[in-house]
C-alpha atoms as a PDB file:
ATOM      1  CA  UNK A   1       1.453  -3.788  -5.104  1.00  0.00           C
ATOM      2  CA  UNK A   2       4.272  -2.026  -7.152  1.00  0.00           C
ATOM      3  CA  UNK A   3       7.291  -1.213  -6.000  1.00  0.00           C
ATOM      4  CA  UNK A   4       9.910  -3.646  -4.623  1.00  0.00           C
ATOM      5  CA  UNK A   5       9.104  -7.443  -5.593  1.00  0.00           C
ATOM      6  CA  UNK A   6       8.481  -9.750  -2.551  1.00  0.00           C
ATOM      7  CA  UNK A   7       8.564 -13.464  -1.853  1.00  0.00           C
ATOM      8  CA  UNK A   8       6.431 -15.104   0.762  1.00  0.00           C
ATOM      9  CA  UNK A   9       7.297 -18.682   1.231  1.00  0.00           C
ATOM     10  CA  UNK A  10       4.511 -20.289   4.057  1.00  0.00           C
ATOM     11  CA  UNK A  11       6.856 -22.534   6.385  1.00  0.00           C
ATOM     12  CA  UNK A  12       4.307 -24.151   8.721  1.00  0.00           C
ATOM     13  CA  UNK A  13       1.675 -22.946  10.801  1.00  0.00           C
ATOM     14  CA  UNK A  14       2.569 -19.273  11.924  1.00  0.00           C
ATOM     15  CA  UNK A  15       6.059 -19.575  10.445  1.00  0.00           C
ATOM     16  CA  UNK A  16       6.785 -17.776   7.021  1.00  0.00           C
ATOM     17  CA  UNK A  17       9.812 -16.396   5.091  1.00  0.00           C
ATOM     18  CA  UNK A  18       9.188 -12.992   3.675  1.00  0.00           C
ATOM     19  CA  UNK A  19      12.428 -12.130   0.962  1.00  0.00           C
ATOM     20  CA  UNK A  20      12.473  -8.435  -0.145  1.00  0.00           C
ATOM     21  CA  UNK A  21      15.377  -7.753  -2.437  1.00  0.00           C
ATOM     22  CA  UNK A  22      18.304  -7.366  -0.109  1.00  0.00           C
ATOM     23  CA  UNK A  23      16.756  -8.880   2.989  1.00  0.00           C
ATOM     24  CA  UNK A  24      14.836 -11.693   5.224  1.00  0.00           C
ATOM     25  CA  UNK A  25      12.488 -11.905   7.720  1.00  0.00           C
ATOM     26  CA  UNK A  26      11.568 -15.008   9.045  1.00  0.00           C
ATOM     27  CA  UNK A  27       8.852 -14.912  11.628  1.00  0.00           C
ATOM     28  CA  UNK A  28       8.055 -17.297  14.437  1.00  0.00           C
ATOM     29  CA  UNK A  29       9.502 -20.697  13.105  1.00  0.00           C
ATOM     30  CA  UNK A  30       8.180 -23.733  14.740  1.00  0.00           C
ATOM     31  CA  UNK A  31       8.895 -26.662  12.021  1.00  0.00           C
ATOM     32  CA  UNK A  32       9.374 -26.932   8.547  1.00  0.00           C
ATOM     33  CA  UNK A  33      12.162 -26.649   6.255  1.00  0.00           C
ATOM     34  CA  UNK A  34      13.622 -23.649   6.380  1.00  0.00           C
ATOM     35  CA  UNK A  35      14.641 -22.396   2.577  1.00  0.00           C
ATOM     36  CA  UNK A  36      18.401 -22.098   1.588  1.00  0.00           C
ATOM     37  CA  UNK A  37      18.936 -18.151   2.402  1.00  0.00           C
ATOM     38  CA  UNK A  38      21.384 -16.526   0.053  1.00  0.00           C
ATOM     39  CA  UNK A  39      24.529 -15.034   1.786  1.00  0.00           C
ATOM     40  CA  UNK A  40      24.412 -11.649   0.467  1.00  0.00           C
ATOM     41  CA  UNK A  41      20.979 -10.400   1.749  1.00  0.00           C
ATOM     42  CA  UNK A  42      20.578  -9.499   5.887  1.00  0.00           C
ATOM     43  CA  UNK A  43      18.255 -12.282   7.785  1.00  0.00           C
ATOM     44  CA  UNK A  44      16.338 -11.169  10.899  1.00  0.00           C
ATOM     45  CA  UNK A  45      14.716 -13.863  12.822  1.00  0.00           C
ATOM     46  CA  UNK A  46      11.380 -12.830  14.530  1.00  0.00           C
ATOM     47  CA  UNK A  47      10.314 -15.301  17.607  1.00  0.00           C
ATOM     48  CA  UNK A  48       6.681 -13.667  19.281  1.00  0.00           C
ATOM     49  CA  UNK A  49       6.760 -15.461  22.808  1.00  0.00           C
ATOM     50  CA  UNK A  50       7.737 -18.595  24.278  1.00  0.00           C
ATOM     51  CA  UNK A  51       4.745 -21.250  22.984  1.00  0.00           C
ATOM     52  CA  UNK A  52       6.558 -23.913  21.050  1.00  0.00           C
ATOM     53  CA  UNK A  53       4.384 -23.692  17.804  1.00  0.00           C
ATOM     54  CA  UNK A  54       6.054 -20.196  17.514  1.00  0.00           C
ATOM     55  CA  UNK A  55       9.448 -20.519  19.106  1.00  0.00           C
ATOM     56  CA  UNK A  56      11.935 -23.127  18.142  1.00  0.00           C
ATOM     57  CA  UNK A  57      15.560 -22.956  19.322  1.00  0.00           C
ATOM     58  CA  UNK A  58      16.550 -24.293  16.309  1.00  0.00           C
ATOM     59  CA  UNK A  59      16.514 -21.426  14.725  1.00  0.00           C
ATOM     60  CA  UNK A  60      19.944 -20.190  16.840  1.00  0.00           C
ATOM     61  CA  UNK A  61      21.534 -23.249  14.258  1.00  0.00           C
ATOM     62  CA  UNK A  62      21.810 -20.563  11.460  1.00  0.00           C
ATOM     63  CA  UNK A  63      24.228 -18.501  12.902  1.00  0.00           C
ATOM     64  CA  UNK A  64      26.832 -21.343  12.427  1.00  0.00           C
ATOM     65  CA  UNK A  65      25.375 -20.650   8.406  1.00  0.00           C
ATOM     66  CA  UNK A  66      24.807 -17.227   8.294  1.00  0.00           C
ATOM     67  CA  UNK A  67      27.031 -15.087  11.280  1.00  0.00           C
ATOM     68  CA  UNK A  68      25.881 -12.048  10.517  1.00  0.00           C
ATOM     69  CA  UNK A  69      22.149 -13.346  11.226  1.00  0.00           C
ATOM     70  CA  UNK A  70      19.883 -10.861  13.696  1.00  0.00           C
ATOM     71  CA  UNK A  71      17.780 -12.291  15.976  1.00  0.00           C
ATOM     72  CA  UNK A  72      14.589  -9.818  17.527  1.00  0.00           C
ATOM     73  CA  UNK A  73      13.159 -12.434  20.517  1.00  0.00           C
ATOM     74  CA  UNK A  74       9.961 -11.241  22.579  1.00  0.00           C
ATOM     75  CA  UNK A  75      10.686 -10.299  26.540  1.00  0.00           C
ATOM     76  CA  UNK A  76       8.717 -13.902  27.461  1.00  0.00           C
ATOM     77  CA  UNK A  77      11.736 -16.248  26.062  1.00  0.00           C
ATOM     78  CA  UNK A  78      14.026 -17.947  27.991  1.00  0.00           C
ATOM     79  CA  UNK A  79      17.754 -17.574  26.330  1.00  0.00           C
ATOM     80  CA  UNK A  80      19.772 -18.343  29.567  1.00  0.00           C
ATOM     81  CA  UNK A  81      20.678 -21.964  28.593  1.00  0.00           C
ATOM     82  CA  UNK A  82      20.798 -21.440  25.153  1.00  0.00           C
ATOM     83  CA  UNK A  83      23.261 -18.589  25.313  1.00  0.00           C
ATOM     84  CA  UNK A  84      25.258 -21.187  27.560  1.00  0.00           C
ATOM     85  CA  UNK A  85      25.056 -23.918  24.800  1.00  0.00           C
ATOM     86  CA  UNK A  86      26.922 -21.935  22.305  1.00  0.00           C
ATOM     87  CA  UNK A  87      28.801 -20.128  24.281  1.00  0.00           C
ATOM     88  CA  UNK A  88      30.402 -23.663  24.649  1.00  0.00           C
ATOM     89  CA  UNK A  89      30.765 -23.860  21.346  1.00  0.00           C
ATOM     90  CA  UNK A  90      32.741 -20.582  20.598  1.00  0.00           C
ATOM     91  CA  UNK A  91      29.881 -19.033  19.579  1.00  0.00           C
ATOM     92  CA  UNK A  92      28.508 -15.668  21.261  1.00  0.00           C
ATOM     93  CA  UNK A  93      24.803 -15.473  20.087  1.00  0.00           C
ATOM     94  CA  UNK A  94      23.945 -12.635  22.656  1.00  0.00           C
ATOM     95  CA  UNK A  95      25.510  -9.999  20.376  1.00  0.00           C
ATOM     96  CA  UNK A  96      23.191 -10.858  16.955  1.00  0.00           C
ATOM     97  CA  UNK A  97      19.772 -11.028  19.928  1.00  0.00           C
ATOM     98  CA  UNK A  98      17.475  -7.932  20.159  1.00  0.00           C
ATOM     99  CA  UNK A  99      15.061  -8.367  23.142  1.00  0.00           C
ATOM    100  CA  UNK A 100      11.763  -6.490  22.525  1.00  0.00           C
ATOM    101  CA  UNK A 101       9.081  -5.881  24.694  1.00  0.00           C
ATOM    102  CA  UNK A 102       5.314  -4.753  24.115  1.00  0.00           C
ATOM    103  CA  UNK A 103       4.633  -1.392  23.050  1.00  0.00           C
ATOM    104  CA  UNK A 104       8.256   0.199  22.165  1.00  0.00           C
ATOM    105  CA  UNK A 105       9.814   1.230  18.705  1.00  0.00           C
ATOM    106  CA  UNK A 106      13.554  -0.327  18.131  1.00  0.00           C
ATOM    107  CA  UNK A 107      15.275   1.251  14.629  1.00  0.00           C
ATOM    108  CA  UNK A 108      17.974  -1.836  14.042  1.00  0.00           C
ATOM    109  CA  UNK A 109      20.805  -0.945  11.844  1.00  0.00           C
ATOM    110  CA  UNK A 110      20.999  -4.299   9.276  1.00  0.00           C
ATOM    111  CA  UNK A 111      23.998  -5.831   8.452  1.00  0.00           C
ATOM    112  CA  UNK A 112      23.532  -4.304   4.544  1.00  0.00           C
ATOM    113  CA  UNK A 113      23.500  -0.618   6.162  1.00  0.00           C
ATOM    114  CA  UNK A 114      19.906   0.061   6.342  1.00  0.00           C
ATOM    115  CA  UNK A 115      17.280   0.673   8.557  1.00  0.00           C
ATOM    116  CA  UNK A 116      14.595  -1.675   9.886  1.00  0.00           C
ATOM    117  CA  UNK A 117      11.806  -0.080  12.479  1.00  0.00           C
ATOM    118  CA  UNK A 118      10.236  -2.359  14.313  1.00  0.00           C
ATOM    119  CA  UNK A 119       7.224  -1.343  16.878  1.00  0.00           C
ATOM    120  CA  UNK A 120       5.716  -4.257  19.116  1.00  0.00           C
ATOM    121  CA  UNK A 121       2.110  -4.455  20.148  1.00  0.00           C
ATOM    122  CA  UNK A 122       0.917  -6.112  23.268  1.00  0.00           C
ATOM    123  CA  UNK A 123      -0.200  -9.697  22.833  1.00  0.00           C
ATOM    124  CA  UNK A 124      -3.556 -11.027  23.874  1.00  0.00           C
ATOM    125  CA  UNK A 125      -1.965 -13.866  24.870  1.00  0.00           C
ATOM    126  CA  UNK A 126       1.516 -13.750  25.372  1.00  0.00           C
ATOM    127  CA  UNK A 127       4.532 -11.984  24.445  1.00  0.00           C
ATOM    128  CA  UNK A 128       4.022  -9.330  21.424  1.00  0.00           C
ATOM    129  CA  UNK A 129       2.638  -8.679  17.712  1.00  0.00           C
ATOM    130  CA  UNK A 130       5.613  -7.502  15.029  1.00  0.00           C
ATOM    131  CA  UNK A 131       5.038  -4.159  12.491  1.00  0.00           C
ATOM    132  CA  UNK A 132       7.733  -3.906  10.818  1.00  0.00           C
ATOM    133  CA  UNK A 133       8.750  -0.318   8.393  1.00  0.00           C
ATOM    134  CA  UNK A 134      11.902  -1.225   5.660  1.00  0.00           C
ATOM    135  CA  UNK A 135      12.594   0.124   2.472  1.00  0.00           C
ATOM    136  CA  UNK A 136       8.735   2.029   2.343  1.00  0.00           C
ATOM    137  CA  UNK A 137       7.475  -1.073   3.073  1.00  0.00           C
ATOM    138  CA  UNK A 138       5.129  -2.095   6.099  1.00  0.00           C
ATOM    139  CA  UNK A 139       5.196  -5.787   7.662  1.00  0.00           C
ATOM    140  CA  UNK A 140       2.849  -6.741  10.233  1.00  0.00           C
ATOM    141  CA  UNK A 141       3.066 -10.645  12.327  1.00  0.00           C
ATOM    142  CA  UNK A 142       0.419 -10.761  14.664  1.00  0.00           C
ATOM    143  CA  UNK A 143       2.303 -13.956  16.758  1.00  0.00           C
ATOM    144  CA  UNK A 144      -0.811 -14.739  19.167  1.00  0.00           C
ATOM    145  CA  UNK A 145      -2.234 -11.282  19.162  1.00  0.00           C
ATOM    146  CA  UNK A 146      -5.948 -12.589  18.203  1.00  0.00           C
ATOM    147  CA  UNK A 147      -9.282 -12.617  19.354  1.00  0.00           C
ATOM    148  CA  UNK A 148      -8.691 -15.196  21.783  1.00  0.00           C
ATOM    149  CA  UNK A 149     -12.770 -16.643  22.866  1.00  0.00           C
ATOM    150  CA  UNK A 150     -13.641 -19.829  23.835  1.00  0.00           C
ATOM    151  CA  UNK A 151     -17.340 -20.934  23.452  1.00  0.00           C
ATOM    152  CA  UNK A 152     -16.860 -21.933  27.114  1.00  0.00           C
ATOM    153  CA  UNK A 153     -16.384 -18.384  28.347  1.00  0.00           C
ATOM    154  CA  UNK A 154     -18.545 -16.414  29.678  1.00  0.00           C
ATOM    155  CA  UNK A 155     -19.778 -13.158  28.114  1.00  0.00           C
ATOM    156  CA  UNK A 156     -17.846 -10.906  30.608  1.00  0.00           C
ATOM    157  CA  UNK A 157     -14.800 -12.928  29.151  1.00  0.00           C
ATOM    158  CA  UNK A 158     -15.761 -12.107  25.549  1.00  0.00           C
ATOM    159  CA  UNK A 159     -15.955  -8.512  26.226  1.00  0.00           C
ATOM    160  CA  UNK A 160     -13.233  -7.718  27.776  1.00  0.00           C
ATOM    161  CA  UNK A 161     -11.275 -10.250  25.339  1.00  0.00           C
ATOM    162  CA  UNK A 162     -12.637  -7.764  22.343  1.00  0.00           C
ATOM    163  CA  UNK A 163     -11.864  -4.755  23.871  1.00  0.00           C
ATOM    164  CA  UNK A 164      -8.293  -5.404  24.841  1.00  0.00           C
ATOM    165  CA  UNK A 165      -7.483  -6.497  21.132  1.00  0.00           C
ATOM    166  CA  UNK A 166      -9.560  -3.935  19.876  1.00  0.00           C
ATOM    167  CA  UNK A 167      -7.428  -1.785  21.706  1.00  0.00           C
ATOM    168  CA  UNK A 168      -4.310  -3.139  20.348  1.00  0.00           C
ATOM    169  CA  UNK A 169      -5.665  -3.407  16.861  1.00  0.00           C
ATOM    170  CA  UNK A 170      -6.385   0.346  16.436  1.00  0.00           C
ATOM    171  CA  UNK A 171      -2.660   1.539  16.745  1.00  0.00           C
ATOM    172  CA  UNK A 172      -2.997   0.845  12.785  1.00  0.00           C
ATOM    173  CA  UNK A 173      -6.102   2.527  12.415  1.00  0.00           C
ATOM    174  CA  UNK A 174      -6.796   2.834   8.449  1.00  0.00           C
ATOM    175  CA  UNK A 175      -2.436   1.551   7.877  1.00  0.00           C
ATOM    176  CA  UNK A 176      -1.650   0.416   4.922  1.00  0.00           C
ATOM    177  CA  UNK A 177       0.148  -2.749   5.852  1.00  0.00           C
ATOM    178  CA  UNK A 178       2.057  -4.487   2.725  1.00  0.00           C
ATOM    179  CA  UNK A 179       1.865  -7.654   3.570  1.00  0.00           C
ATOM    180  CA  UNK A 180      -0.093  -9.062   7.520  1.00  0.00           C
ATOM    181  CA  UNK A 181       0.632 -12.284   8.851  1.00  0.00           C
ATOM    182  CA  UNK A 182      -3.010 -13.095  11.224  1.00  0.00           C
ATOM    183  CA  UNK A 183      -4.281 -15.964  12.826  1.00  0.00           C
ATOM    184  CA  UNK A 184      -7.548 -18.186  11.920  1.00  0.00           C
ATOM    185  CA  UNK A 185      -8.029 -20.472  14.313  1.00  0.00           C
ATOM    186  CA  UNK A 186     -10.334 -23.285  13.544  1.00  0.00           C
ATOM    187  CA  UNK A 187     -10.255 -24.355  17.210  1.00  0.00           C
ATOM    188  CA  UNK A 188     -12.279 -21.287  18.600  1.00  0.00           C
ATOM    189  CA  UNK A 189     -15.125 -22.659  15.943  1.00  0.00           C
ATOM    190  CA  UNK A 190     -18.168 -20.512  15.711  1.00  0.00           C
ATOM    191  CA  UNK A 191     -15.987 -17.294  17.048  1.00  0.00           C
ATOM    192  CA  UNK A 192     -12.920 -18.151  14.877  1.00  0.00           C
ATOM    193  CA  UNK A 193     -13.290 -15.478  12.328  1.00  0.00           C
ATOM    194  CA  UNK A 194     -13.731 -12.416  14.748  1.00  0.00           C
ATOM    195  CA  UNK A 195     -10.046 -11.765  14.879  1.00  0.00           C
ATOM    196  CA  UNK A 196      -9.294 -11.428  11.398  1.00  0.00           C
ATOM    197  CA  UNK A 197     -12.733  -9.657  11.089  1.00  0.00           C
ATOM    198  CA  UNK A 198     -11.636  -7.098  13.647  1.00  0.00           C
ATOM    199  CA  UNK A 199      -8.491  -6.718  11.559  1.00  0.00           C
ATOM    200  CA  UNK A 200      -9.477  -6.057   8.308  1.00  0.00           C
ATOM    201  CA  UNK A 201     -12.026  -3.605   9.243  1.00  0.00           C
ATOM    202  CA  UNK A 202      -9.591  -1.578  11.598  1.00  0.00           C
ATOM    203  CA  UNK A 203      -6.268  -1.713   8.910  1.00  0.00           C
ATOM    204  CA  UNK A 204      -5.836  -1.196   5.281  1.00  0.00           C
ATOM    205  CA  UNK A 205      -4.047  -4.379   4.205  1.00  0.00           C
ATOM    206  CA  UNK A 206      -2.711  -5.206   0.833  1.00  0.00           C
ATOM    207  CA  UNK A 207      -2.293  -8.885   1.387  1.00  0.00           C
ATOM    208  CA  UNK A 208      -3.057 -10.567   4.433  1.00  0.00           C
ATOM    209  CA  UNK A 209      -1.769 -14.573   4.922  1.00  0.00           C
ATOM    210  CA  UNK A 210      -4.142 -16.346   7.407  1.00  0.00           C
ATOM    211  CA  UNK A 211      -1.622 -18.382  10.006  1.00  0.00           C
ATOM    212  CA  UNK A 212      -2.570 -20.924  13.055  1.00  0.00           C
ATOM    213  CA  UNK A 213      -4.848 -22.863  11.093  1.00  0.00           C
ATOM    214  CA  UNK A 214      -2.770 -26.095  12.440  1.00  0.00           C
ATOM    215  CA  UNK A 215      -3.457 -27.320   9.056  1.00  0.00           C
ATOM    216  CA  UNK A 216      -7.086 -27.488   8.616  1.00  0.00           C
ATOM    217  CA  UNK A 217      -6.666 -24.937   5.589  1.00  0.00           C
ATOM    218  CA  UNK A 218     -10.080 -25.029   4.622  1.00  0.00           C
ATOM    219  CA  UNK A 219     -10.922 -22.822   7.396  1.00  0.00           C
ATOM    220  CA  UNK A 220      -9.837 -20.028   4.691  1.00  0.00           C
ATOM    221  CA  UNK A 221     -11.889 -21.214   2.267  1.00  0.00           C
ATOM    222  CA  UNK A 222     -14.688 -20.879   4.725  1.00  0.00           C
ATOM    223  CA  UNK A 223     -13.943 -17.484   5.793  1.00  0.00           C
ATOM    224  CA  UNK A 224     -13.337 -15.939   2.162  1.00  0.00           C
ATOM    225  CA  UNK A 225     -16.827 -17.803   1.475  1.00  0.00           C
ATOM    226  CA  UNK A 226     -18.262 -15.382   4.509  1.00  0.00           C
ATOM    227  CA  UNK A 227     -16.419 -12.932   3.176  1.00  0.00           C
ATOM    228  CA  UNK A 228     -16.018 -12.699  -0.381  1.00  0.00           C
ATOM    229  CA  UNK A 229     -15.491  -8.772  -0.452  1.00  0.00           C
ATOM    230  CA  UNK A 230     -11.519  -9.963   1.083  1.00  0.00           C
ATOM    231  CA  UNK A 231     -10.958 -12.398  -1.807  1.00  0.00           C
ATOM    232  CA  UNK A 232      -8.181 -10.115  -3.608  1.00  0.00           C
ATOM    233  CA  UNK A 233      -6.793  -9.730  -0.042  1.00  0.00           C
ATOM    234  CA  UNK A 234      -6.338 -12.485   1.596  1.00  0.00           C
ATOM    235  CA  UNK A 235      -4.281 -15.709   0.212  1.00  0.00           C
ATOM    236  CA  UNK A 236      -5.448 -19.236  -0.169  1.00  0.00           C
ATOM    237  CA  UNK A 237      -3.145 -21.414   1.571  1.00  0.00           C
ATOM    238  CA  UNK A 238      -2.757 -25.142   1.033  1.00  0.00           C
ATOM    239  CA  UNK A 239       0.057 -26.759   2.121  1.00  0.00           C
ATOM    240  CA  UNK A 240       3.536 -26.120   3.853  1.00  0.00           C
ATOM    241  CA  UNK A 241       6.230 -24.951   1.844  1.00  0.00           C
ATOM    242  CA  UNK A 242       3.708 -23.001  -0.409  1.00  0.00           C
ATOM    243  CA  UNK A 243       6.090 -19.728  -2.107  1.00  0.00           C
ATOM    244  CA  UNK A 244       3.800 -16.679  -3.221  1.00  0.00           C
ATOM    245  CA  UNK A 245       5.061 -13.740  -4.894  1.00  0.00           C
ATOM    246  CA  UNK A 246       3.366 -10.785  -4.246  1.00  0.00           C
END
C-alpha cells in the first residue's frame, strides 16, 4: 500500500482494531479481548447501531483507561442509562460521544490535533455504514450495510433489497478505500456473496476484511474460490485475535 504502516488486529465477528501511527479506530466491538492501547495515540470507538453483535456497552469501560477516548455512536443507540451509570460514578461520558446519523459528514478534531472526516451511509438494516478520511488515508466499516436476502423472500423483496444497497454502495463509485471492513454472511447461503460482490465491483479497495461470518471462516475460503481474481484483496481470516499488517 505505501505510505503510513497499518495494523489490523480482527477482534471477533464485525469487531476489529485498525492502529495507524498516532491513532485507533476500533469499530463495532461485540466480544473479544480488546488489545492493550498505548496512551499516546487518539482512540475513536465506532458502534454502527444497536444489535448486540455490534454494540457492547462495555466499551464505555475504557474511558476510566484512556479519558481522552472519542466515542462516534449511530442515531439507533440508546445512551440514556448508560450516561446515568457513570454519571454516578464521576464520570461525564456525554462530552467524549459523537452521535451520527445516516448520510452527513462530521470533521472531529482528535485529541493529537488532527483531523478525522467521517461520512455515514444509510444502513440496509439498521443504523449506518462508517468511511472514514485521516492522514490521506480512507477507512470504510460497512456495520450491517449488506445485501440483506433471505431465500424465503420473495423476488419483489430481492429487488428492492439490491437496489437500496446498490444505491448506498455507489456513493464510492470507483474510491479507493485503504482498508473495507464488509460482511459475508454464511447464513443468507446461496445469496451470501452478493454483498461483497456488489462491493468490489462498485469501489476500488486495497484490502478488504470479510466480517459477520459468526465464525464459520471458511465461508472466505469459499468466496475467494468463486472469486479468485480478489485473492490479493481480500484477507483470509481464521480465528479471533488474528493481527495483520498491511
Amino acid at each position: 500500500m505505501g505510505g503510513l504502516a497499518l495494523t489490523v488486529t480482527y477482534i471477533g465477528h464485525s469487531g476489529f482494531l485498525l492502529e495507524t501511527e498516532d491513532a485507533y479506530f476500533l469499530f463495532d466491538y461485540f466480544k473479544g479481548t480488546i488489545p492493550e492501547l498505548k496512551n499516546n495515540k487518539s482512540i475513536i470507538v465506532f458502534s454502527s447501531h444497536r444489535h448486540h453483535d455490534h454494540f457492547n456497552p462495555e466499551i464505555f469501560e475504557l474511558i476510566k483507561i484512556y479519558p481522552d477516548i472519542r466515542y462516534v455512536l449511530s442515531y439507533d443507540i440508546p445512551l440514556k442509562r448508560h450516561l446515568k451509570k457513570y454519571e454516578n460514578q464521576g464520570i461525564d461520558l456525554a462530552k467524549n460521544i459523537l452521535i451520527t446519523k445516516k448520510n452527513i459528514e462530521t470533521m472531529l478534531k482528535l485529541p493529537n490535533g488532527k483531523d478525522l472526516k467521517i461520512s455515514t451511509f444509510r444502513s440496509t438494516d439498521e443504523g449506518v455504514a462508517f468511511l472514514l478520511e485521516y492522514d490521506n488515508k480512507v477507512y470504510y466499516h460497512a456495520g450491517d450495510l449488506n445485501c440483506w436476502y433471505w431465500k424465503e423472500e420473495p423476488k419483489s423483496y430481492r429487488n428492492n433489497m439490491i437496489q437500496l444497497y446498490i444505491r448506498e454502495i455507489q456513493k464510492m463509485d470507483n474510491l479507493k478505500i485503504d482498508v473495507a471492513f464488509v460482511p459475508l454472511d454464511p447464513r443468507l447461503e446461496e445469496t451470501a456473496y452478493e454483498g461483497l460482490e456488489i462491493f468490489m465491483e462498485h469501489t476500488n479497495p486495497q484490502i478488504v476484511f470479510p466480517m459477520h461470518c459468526w465464525g464459520k471462516y471458511d465461508i472466505i475460503s469459499s468466496f475467494l474460490n468463486t472469486h479468485p481474481e480478489y485473492k490479493e484483496k481480500i484477507r483470509m481470516i481464521n480465528n479471533e485475535g488474528q493481527i495483520f499488517n498491511v
